[in-house]
C-alpha atoms as a PDB file:
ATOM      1  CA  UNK A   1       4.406  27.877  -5.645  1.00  0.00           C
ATOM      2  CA  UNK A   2       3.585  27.659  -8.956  1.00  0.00           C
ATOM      3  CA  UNK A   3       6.581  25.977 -11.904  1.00  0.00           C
ATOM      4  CA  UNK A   4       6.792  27.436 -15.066  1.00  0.00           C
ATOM      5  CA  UNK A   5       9.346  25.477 -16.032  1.00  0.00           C
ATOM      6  CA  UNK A   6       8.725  21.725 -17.345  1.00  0.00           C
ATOM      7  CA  UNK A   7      10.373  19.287 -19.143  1.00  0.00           C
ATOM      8  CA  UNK A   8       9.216  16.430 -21.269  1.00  0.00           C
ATOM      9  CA  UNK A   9      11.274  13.027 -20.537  1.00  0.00           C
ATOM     10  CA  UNK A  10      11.505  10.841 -23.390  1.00  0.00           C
ATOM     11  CA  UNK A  11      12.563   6.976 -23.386  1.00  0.00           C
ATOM     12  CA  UNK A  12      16.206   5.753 -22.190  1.00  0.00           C
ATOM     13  CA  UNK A  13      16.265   9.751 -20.680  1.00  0.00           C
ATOM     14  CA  UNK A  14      17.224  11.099 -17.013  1.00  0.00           C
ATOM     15  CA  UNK A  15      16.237  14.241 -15.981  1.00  0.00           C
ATOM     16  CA  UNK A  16      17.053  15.857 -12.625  1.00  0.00           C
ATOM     17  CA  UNK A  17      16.830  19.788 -11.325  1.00  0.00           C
ATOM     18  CA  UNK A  18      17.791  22.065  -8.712  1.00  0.00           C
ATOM     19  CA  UNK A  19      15.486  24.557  -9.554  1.00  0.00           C
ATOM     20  CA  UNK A  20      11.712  23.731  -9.201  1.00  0.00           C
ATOM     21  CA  UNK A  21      10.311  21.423 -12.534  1.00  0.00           C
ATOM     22  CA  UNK A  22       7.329  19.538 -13.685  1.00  0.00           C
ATOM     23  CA  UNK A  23       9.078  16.557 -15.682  1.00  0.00           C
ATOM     24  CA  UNK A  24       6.190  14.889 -17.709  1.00  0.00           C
ATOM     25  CA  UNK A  25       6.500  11.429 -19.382  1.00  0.00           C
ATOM     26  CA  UNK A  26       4.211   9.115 -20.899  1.00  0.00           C
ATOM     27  CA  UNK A  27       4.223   5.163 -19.746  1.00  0.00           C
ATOM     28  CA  UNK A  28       3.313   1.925 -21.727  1.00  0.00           C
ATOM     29  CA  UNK A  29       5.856  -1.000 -20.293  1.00  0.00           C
ATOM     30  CA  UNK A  30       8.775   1.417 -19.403  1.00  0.00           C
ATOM     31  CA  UNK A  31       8.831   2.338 -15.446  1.00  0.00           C
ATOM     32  CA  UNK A  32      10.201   5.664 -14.442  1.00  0.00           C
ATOM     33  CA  UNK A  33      11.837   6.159 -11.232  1.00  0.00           C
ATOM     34  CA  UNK A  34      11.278   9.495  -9.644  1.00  0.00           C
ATOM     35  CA  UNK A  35      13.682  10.509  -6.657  1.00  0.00           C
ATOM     36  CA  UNK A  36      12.988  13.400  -4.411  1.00  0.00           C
ATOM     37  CA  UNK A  37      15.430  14.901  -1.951  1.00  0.00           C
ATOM     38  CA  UNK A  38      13.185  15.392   1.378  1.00  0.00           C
ATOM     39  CA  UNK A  39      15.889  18.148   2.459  1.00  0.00           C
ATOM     40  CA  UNK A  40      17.126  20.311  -0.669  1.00  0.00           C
ATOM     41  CA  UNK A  41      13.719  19.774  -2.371  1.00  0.00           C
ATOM     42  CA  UNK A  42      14.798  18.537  -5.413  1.00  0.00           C
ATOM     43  CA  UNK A  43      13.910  15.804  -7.524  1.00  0.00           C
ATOM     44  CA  UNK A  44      14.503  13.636 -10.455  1.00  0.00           C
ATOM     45  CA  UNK A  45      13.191  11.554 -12.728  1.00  0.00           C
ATOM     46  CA  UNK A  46      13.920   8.454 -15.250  1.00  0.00           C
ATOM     47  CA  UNK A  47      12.274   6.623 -18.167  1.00  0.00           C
ATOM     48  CA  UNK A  48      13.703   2.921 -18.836  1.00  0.00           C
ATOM     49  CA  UNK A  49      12.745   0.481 -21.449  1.00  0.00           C
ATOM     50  CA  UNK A  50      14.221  -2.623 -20.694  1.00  0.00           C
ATOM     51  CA  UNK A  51      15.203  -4.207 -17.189  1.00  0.00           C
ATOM     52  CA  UNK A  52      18.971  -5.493 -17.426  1.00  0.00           C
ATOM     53  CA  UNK A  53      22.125  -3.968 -19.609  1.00  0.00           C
ATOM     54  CA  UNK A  54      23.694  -7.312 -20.349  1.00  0.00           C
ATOM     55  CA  UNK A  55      27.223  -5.479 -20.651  1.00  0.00           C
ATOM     56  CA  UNK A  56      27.090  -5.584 -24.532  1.00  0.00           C
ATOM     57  CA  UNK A  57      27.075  -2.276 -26.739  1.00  0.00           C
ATOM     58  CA  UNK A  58      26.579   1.117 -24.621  1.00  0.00           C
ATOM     59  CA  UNK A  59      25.200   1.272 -20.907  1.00  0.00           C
ATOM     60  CA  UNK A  60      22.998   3.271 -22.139  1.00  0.00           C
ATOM     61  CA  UNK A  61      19.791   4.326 -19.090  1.00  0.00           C
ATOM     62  CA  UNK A  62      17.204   2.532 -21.592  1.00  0.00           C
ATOM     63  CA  UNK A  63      18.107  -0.260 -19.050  1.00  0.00           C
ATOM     64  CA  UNK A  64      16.872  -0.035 -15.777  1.00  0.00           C
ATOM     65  CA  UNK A  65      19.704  -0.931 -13.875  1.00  0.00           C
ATOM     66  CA  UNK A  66      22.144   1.830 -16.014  1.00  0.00           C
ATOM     67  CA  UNK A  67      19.277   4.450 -15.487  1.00  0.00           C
ATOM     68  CA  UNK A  68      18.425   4.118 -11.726  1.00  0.00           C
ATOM     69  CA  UNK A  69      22.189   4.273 -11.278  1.00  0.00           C
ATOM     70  CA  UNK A  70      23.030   7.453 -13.507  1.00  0.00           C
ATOM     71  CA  UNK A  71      19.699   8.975 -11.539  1.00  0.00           C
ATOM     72  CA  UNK A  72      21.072   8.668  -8.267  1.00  0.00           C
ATOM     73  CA  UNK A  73      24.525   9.721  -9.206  1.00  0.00           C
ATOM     74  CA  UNK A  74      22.740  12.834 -10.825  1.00  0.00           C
ATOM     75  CA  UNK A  75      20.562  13.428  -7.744  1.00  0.00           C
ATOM     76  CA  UNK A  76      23.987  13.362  -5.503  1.00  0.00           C
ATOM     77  CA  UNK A  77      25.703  15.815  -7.818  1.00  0.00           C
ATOM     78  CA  UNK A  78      23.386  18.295  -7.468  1.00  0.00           C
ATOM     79  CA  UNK A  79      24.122  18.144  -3.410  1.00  0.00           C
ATOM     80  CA  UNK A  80      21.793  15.140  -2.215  1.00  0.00           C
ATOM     81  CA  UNK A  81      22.516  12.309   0.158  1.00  0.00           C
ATOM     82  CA  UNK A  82      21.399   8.938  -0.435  1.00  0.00           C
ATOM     83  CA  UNK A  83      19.354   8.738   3.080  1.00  0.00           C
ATOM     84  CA  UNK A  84      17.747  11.994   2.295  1.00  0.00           C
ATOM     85  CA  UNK A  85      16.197  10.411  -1.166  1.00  0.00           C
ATOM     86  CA  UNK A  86      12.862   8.793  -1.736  1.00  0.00           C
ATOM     87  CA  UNK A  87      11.416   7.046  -4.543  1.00  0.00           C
ATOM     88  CA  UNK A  88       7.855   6.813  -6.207  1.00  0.00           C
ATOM     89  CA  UNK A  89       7.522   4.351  -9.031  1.00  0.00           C
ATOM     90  CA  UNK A  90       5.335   4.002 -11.905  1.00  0.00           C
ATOM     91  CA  UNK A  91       4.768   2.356 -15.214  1.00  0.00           C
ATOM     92  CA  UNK A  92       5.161  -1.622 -16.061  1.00  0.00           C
ATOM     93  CA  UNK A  93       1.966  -2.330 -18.023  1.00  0.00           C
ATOM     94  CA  UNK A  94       1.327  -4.800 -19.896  1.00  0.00           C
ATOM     95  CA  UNK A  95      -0.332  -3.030 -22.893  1.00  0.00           C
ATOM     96  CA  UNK A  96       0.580  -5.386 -25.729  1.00  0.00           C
ATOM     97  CA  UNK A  97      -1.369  -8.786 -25.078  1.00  0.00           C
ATOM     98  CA  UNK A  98       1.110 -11.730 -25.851  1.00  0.00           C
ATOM     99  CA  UNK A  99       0.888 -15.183 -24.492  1.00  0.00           C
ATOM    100  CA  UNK A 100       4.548 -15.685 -23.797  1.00  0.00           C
ATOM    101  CA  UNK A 101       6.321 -14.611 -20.699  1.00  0.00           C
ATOM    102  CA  UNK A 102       9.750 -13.275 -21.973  1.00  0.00           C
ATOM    103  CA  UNK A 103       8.111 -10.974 -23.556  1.00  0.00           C
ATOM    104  CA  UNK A 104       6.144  -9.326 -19.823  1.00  0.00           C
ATOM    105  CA  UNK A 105       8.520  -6.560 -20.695  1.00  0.00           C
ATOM    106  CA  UNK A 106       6.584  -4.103 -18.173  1.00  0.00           C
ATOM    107  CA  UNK A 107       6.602  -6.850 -15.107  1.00  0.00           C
ATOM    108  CA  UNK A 108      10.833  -7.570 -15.262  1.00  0.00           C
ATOM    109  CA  UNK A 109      11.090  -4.064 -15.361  1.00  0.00           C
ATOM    110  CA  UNK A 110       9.103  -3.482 -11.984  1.00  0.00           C
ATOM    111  CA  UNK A 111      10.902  -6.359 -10.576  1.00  0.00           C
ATOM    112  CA  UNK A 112      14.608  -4.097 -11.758  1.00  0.00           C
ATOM    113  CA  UNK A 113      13.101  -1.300 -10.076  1.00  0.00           C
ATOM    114  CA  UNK A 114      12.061  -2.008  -7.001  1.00  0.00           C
ATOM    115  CA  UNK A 115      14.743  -4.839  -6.107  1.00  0.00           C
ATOM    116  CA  UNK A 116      17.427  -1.871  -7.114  1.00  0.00           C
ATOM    117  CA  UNK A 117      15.659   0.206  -4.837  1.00  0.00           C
ATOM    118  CA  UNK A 118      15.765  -1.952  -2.138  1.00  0.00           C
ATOM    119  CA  UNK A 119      19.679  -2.369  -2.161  1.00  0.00           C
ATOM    120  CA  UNK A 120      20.657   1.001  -2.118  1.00  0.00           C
ATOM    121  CA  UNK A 121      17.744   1.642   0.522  1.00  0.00           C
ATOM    122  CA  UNK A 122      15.771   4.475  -0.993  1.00  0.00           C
ATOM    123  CA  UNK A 123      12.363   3.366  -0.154  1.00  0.00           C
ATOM    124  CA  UNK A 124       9.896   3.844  -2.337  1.00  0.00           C
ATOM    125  CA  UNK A 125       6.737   5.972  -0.613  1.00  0.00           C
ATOM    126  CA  UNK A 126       4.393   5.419  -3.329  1.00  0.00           C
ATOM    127  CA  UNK A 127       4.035   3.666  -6.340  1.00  0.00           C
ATOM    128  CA  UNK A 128       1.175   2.365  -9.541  1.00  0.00           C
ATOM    129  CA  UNK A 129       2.814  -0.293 -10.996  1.00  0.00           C
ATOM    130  CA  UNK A 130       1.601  -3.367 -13.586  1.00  0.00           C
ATOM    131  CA  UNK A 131      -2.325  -3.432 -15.200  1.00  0.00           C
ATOM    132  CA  UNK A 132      -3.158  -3.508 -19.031  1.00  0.00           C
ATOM    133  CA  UNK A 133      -2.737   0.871 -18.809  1.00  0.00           C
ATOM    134  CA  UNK A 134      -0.235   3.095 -20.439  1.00  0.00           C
ATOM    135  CA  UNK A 135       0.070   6.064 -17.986  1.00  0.00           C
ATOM    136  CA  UNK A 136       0.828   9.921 -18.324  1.00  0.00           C
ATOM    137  CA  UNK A 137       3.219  10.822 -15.227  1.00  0.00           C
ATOM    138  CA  UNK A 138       3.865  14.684 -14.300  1.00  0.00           C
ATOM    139  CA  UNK A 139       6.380  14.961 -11.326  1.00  0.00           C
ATOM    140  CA  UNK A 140       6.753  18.085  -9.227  1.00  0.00           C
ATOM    141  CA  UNK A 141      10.803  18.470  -8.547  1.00  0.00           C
ATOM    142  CA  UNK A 142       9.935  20.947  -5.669  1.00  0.00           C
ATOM    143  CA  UNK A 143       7.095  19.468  -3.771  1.00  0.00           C
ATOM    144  CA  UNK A 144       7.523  15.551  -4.644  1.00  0.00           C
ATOM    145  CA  UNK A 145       3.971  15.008  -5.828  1.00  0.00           C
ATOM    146  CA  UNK A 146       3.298  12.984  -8.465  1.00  0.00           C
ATOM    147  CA  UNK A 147       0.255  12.952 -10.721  1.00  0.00           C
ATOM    148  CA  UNK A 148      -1.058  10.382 -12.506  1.00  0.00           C
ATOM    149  CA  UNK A 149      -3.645  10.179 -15.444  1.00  0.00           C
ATOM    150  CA  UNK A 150      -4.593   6.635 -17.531  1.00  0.00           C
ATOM    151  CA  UNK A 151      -3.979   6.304 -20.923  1.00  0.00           C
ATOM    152  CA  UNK A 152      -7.005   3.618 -22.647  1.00  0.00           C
ATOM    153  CA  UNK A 153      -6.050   1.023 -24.657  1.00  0.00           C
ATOM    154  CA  UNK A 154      -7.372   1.879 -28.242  1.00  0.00           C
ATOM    155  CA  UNK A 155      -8.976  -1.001 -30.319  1.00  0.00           C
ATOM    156  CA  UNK A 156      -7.962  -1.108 -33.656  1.00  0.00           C
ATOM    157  CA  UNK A 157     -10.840  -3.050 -36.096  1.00  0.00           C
ATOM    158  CA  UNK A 158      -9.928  -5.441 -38.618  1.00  0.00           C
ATOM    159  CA  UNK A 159     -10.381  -4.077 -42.072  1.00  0.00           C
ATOM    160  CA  UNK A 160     -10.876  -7.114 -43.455  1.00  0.00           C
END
């Protein structure tokens, strides 16, 4: 079946469709979640920034824990069931070099993911997580199937 409709997902975004969609997003540290409904063949996809909402400001879904969350309730308004959901994960690089750990931005968000995952028992059926690699993500609402291309790191010389 070929999709003629797609849908670029920015940052701190959730996307999710009923009708068939190729969601496209582009990965440095961020992780997206995508969810796919085995049964209705639909699918859905987030793009978080930052692992925990601390309960200050907005709950906005740049946090992993608000966006997983506002994914699944999306996925179960459009006539899913929890058990019928499956995830595939990607994202989490570390593509800034730093040589403090607070700042492993890409690794605590892996961590959110997958231990969020694992309470509400979606499993996840495939996943590219972690490396030095930003990654370009296209995900296929209808079928499930992801896609994955590597972004490489660009070297910037000293000028002076």
């Amino acid at each position: 079946m070929e999709i003629n409709n797609t849908h670029f997902l920015y940052p701190a975004a959730i996307h999710a469709s009923r009708s068939p969609c190729i969601i496209n997003t582009i990965l440095g540290s961020c992780v997206t979640v995508c969810l796919y409904d085995q049964v209705n063949r639909t699918g859905g996809m987030n793009h978080f920034m930052l692992p925990l909402w601390n309960g200050q400001g907005l709950a906005s879904p740049k946090y992993g824990n608000i966006a997983i969350e506002r994914l699944l309730e999306k996925m179960i308004s459009l006539g899913s069931k929890k058990s019928n959901l499956i995830a595939k994960v990607f994202g989490g690089g570390e593509v800034i070099d730093t040589q403090h750990a607070q700042f492993n931005i890409g690794h605590r968000n892996i961590d959110v993911a997958i231990q969020i995952l694992e309470e509400l028992r979606i499993p996840v059926k495939s996943s590219s997580l972690g490396g030095k690699l930003g990654r370009k993500i296209s995900f296929n609402t209808y079928t499930g199937g992801v896609s994955q291309r590597y972004i490489n790191r660009q070297i910037k010389e000293g000028t002076g």
